[in-house]
Protein backbone atom coordinates (compact mmCIF):
# COMPACT_ATOMS: atom_id res chain seq x y z
CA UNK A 1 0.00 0.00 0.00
CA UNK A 2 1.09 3.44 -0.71
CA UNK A 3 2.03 5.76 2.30
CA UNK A 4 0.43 9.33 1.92
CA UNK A 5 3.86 10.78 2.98
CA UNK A 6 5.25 8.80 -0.36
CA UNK A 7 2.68 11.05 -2.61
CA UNK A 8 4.12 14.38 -4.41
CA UNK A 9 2.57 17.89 -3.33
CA UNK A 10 2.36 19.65 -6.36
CA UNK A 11 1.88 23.57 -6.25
CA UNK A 12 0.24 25.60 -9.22
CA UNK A 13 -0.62 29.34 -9.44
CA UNK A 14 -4.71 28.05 -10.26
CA UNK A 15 -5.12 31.30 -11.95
CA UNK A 16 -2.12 30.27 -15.39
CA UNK A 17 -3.68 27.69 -18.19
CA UNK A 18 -0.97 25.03 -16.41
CA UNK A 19 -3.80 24.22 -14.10
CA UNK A 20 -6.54 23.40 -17.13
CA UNK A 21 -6.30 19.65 -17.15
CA UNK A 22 -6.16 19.97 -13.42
CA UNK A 23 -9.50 21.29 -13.20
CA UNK A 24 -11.79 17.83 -14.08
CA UNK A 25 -9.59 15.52 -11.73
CA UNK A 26 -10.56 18.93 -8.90
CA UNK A 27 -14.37 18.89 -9.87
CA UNK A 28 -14.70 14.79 -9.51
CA UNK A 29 -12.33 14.66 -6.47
CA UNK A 30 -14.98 17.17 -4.49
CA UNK A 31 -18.24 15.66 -5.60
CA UNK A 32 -17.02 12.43 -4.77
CA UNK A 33 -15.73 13.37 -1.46
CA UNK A 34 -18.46 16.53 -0.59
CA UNK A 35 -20.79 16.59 -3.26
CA UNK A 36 -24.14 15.46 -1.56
CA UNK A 37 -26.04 18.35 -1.82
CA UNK A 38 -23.47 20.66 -2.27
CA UNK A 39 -22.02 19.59 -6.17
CA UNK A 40 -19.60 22.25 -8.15
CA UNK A 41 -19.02 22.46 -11.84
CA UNK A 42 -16.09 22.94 -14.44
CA UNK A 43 -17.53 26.88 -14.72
CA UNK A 44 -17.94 27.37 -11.18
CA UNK A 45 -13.99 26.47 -10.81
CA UNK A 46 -12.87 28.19 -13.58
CA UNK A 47 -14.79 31.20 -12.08
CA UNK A 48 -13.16 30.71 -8.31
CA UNK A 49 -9.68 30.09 -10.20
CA UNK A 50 -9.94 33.53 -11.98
CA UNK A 51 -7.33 36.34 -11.27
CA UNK A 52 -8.56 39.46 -9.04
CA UNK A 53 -6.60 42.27 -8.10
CA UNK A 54 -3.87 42.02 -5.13
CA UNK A 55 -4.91 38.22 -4.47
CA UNK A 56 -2.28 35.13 -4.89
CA UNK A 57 -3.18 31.69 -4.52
CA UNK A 58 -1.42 28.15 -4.78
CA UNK A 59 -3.19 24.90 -5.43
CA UNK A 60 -1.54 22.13 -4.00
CA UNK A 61 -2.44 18.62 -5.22
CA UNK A 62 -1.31 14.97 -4.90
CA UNK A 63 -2.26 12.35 -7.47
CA UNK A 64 -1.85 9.29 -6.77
CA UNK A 65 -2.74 5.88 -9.93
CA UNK A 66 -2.99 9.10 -12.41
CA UNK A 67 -6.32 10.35 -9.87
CA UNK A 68 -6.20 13.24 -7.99
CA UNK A 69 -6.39 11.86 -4.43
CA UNK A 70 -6.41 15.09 -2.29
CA UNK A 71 -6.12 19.19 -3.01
CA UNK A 72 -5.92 22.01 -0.81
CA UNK A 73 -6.35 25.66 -2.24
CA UNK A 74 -4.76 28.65 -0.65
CA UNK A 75 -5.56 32.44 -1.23
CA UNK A 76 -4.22 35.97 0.44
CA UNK A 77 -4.88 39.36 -0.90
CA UNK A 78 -1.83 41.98 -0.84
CA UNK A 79 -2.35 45.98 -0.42
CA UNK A 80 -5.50 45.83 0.62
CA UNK A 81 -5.21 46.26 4.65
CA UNK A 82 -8.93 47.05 5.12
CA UNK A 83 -9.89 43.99 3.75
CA UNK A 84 -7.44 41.67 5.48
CA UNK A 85 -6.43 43.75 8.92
CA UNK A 86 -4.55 41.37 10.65
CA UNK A 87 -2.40 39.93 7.30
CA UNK A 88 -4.98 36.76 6.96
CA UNK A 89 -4.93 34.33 4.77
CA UNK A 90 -7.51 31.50 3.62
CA UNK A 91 -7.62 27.70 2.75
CA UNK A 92 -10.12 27.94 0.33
CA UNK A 93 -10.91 24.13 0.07
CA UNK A 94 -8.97 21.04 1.53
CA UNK A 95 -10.59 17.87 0.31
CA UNK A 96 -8.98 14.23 0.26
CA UNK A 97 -10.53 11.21 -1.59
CA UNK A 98 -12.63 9.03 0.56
CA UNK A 99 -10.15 6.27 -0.36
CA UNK A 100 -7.19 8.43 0.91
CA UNK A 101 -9.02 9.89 4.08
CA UNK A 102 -7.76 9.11 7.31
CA UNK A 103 -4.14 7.96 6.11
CA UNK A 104 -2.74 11.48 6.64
CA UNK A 105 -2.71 13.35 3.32
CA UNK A 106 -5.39 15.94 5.05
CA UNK A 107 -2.20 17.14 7.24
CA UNK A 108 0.25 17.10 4.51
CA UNK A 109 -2.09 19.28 2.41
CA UNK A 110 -3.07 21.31 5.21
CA UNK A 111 0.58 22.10 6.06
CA UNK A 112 1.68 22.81 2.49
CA UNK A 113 -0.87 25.25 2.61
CA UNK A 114 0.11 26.87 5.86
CA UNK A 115 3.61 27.13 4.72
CA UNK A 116 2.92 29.03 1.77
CA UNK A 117 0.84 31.05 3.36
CA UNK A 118 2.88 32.08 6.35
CA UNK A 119 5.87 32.23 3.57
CA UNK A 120 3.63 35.35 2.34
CA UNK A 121 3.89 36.88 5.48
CA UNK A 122 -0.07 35.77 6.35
CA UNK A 123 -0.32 35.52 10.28
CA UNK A 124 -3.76 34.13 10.19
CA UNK A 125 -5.50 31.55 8.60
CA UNK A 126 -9.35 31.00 8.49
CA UNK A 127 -10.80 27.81 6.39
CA UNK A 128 -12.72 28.83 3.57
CA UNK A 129 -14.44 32.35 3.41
CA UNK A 130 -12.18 33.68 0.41
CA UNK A 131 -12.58 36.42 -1.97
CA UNK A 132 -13.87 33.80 -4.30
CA UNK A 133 -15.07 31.39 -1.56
CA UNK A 134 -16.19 27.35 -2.02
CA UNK A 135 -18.20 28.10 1.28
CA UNK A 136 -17.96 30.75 4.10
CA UNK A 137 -16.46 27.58 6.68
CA UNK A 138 -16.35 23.98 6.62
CA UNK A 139 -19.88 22.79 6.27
CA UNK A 140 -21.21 21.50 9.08
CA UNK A 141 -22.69 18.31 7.36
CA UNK A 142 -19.56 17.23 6.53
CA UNK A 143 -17.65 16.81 9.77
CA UNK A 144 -14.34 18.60 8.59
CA UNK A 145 -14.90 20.63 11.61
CA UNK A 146 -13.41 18.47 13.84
CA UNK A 147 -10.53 17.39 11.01
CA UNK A 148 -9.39 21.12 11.88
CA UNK A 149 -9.75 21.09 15.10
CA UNK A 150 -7.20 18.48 15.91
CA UNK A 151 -4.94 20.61 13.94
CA UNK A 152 -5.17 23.49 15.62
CA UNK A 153 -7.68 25.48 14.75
CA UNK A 154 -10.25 27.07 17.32
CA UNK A 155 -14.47 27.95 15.82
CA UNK A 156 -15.54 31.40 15.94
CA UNK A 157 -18.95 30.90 15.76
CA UNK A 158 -21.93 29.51 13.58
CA UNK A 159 -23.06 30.66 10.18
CA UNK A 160 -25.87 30.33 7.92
CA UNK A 161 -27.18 30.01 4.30
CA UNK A 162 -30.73 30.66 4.77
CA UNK A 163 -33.58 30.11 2.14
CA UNK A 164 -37.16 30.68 0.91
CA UNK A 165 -39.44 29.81 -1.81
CA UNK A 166 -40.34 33.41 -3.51
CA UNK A 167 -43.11 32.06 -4.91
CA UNK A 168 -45.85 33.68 -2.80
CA UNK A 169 -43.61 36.10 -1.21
CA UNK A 170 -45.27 39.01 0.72
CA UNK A 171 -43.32 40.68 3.04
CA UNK A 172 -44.05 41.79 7.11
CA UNK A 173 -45.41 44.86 7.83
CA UNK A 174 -42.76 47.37 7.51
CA UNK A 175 -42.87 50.85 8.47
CA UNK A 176 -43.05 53.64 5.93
CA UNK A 177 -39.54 54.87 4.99
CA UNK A 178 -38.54 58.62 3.61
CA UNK A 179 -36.28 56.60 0.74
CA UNK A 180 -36.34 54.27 -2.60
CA UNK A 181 -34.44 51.36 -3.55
CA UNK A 182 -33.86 50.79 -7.20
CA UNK A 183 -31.35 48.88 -9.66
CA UNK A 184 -28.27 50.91 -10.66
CA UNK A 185 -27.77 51.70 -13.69
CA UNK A 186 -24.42 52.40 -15.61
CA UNK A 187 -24.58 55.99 -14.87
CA UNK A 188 -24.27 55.52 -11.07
CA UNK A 189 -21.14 53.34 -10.39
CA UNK A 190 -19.56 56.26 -8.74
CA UNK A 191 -22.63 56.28 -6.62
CA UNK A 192 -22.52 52.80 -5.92
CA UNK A 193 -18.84 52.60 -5.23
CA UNK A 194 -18.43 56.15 -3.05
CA UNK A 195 -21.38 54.45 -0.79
CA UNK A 196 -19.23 51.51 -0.39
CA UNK A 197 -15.78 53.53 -0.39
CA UNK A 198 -17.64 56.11 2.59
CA UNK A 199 -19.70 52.91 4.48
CA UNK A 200 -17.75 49.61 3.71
CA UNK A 201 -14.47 50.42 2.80
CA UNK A 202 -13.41 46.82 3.39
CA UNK A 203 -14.45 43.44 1.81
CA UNK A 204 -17.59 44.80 0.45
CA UNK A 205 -16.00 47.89 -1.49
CA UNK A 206 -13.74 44.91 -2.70
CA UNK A 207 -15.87 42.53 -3.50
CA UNK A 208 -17.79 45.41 -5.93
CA UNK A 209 -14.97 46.42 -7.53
CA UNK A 210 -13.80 42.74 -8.42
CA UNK A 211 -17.56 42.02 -9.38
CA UNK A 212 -17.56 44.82 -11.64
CA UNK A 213 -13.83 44.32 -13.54
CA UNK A 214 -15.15 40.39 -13.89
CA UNK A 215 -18.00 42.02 -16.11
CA UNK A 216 -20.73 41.86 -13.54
CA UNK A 217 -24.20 43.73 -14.43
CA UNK A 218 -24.39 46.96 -12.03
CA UNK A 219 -27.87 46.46 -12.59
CA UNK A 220 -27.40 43.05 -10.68
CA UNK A 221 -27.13 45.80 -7.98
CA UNK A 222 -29.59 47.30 -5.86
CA UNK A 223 -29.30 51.43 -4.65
CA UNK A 224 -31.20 52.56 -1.65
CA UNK A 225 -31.65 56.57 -2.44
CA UNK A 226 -32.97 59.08 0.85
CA UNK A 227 -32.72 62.68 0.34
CA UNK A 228 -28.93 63.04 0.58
CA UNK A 229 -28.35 59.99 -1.84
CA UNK A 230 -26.96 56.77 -1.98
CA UNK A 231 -27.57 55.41 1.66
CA UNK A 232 -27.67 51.55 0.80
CA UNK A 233 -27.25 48.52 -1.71
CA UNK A 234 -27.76 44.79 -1.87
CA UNK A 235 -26.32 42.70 -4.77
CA UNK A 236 -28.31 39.96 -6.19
CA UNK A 237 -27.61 36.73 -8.11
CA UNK A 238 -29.76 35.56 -10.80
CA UNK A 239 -29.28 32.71 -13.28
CA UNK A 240 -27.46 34.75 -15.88
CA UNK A 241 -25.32 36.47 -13.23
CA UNK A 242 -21.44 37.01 -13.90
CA UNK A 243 -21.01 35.33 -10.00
CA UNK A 244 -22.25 31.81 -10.66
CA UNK A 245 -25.63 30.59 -8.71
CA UNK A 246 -23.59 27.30 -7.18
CA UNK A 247 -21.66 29.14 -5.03
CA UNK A 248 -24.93 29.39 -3.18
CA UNK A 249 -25.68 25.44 -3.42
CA UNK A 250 -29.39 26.01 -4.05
CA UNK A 251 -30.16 22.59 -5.13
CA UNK A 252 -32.79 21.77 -2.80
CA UNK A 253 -34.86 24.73 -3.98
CA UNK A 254 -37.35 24.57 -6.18
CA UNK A 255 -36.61 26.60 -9.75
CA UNK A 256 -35.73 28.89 -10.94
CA UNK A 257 -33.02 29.64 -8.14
CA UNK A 258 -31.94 33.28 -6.62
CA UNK A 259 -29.58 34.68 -4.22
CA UNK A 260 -29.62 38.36 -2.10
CA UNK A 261 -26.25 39.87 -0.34
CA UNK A 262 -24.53 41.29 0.56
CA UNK A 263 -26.97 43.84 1.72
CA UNK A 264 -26.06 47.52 4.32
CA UNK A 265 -27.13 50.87 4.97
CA UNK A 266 -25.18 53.37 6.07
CA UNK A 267 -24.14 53.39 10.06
CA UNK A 268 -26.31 56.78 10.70
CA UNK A 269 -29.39 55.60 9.07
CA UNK A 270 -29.65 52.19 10.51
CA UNK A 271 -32.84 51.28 13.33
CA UNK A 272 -34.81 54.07 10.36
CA UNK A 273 -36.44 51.05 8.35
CA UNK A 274 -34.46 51.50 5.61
CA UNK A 275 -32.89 47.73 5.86
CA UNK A 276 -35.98 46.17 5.90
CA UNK A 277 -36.48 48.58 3.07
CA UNK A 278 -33.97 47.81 0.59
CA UNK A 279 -34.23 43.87 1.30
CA UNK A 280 -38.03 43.98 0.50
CA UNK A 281 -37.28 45.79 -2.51
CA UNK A 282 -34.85 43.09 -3.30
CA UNK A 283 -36.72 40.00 -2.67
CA UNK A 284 -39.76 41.73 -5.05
CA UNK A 285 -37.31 42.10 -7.52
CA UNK A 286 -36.38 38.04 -7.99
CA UNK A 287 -40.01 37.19 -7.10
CA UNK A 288 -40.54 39.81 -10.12
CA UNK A 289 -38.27 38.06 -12.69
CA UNK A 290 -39.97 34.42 -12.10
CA UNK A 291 -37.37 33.30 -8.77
CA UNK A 292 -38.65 30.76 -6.75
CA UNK A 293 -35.71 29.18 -4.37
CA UNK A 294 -33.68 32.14 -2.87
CA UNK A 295 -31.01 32.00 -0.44
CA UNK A 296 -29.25 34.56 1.63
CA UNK A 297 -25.84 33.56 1.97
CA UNK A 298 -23.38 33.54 5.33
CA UNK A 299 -25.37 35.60 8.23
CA UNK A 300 -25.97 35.35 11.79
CA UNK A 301 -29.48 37.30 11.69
CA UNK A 302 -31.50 34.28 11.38
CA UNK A 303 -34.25 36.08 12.94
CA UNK A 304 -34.16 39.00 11.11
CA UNK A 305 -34.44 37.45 8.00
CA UNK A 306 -37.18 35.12 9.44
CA UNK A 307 -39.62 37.74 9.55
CA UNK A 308 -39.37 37.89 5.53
CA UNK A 309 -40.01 34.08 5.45
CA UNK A 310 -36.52 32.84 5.52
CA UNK A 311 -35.47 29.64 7.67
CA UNK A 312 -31.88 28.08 7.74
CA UNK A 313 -31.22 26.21 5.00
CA UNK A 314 -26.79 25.05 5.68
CA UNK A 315 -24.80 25.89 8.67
CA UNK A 316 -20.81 26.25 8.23
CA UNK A 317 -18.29 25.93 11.20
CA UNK A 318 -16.06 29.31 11.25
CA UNK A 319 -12.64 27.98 12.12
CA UNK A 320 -9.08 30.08 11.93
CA UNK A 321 -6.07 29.75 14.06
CA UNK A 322 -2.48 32.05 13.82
CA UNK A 323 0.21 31.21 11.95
């Protein structure tokens, strides 16, 4: 029998054409090993794999009788200190073969990945929760959790996916609000990104402008407008979307399939109705163009979004540790 600590780690930059003919052996190795409910695609890959501004990544992967028996992704984002504060880095996805699980290839990944990363001068990790993430944390379905745990790494907390049919939406009684919410259009990126720049100068802001150079609709956005301007925005996914549907893992929803977030307001109009607001606007909108399964991806206000017919739909265990 082969000894995991016999098999070659080989590292790739995922976002260079060298890592093409890696990408079916990636796509079979994780729906074999955490597909369930929770299956990704060629696209969805290629999509994850793509090159954003600041970020560097490494795929390391082992093959072992010509099949990929384990990868382990790793990402950090340079010059950007309001997005990563404390110089963190992310294991995107670790995932071993079922035949090759328990044999120690999970460790040898894992610490190929922490290497690199701490060799980038990343004094953090957290698993999964990228800039292009698999999943905000290891799902909790799939027991990884505890993988991590023995290696180290401490939870920070739960996290949820939630999800409704849109079917029949009607929303709760809201209170009347002095604003309007409304798609951008291309005329109002500055508006969209000077809201973010002022309010959420951080991920968010990020996450916009990488949406935007990928070719994302700003339509796809959502603008909350009071009497001084921009003072909110949500981004939604639909089928047709730039950021692919199965990050969301919607299969269990009935078609056609949605997705709202990230959604704020800005700090000094918050407790003013204008959340409740923006996200009813929002949910009318993909009830409007025919979506039936939504989700609203990696919160903690489970009750909030109850009241808009919402119930948990995944949990994912946070997990991080220093480097």
């Amino acid at each position: 029998m082969i000894h995991a600590r016999n098999l070659e780690i080989i590292a790739l930059d995922p976002t260079t054409a060298a890592t093409e003919p890696f990408i079916p052996g990636f796509v079979e190795l994780w729906n074999t090993a955490l597909g369930g409910d929770m299956p990704i695609s060629a696209a969805f890959v290629r999509h994850n794999f793509k090159p954003s501004s600041g970020v560097v990544r490494r795929l390391f992967t082992v093959r072992a009788d010509a099949t990929l028996a384990g990868a382990a992704l790793a990402t950090m984002l340079r010059d950007e200190p309001l997005v990563t504060t404390h110089s963190e880095g992310w294991i995107d996805a670790l995932v071993v073969a079922p035949s090759w699980q328990r044999r120690g290839l999970g460790r040898r990944l894992l610490h190929a990945a922490e290497g690199w990363l701490a060799e980038q001068g990343c004094r953090a990790v957290q698993i999964g929760g990228g800039l292009r993430p698999f999943a905000p944390g290891a799902p909790e379905t799939s027991g990884a959790a505890s993988f991590f745990t023995t290696c180290g790494y401490a939870t920070f907390g739960p996290t949820w996916d939630m999800a409704a049919n849109l079917a029949a939406y009607t929303p709760p009684s809201l209170r009347e609000a002095p604003c309007r919410a409304a798609p951008a259009n291309l005329h109002q990126v500055d508006d969209l990104l000077g809201f973010l720049r002022r309010e959420f100068p951080g991920r968010w802001r990020y996450e916009a402008e990488m949406f935007l150079a990928d070719g994302g609709r700003i339509s796809d956005f959502m603008l909350l407008w009071t009497e001084r301007g921009v003072d909110g925005c949500c981004l939604l996914t639909f089928p047709d979307s730039v950021r692919p549907l199965e990050r969301f893992y919607p299969y269990q929803l009935p078609k056609p399939w949605g997705q709202l977030g990230s959604i704020g307001i800005s700090a000094d109009q918050r407790g003013l109705g204008f959340g409740a607001a923006l996200l009813d606007a929002g949910l009318r909108r993909l009830h409007n163009n025919g979506v039936n399964g939504c989700i609203i991806d990696w919160t903690t206000l489970v009750d909030f979004y109850g009241k808009f017919g919402f119930a948990p739909y995944r949990a994912y265990v946070m997990l991080g540790r220093a480097l």
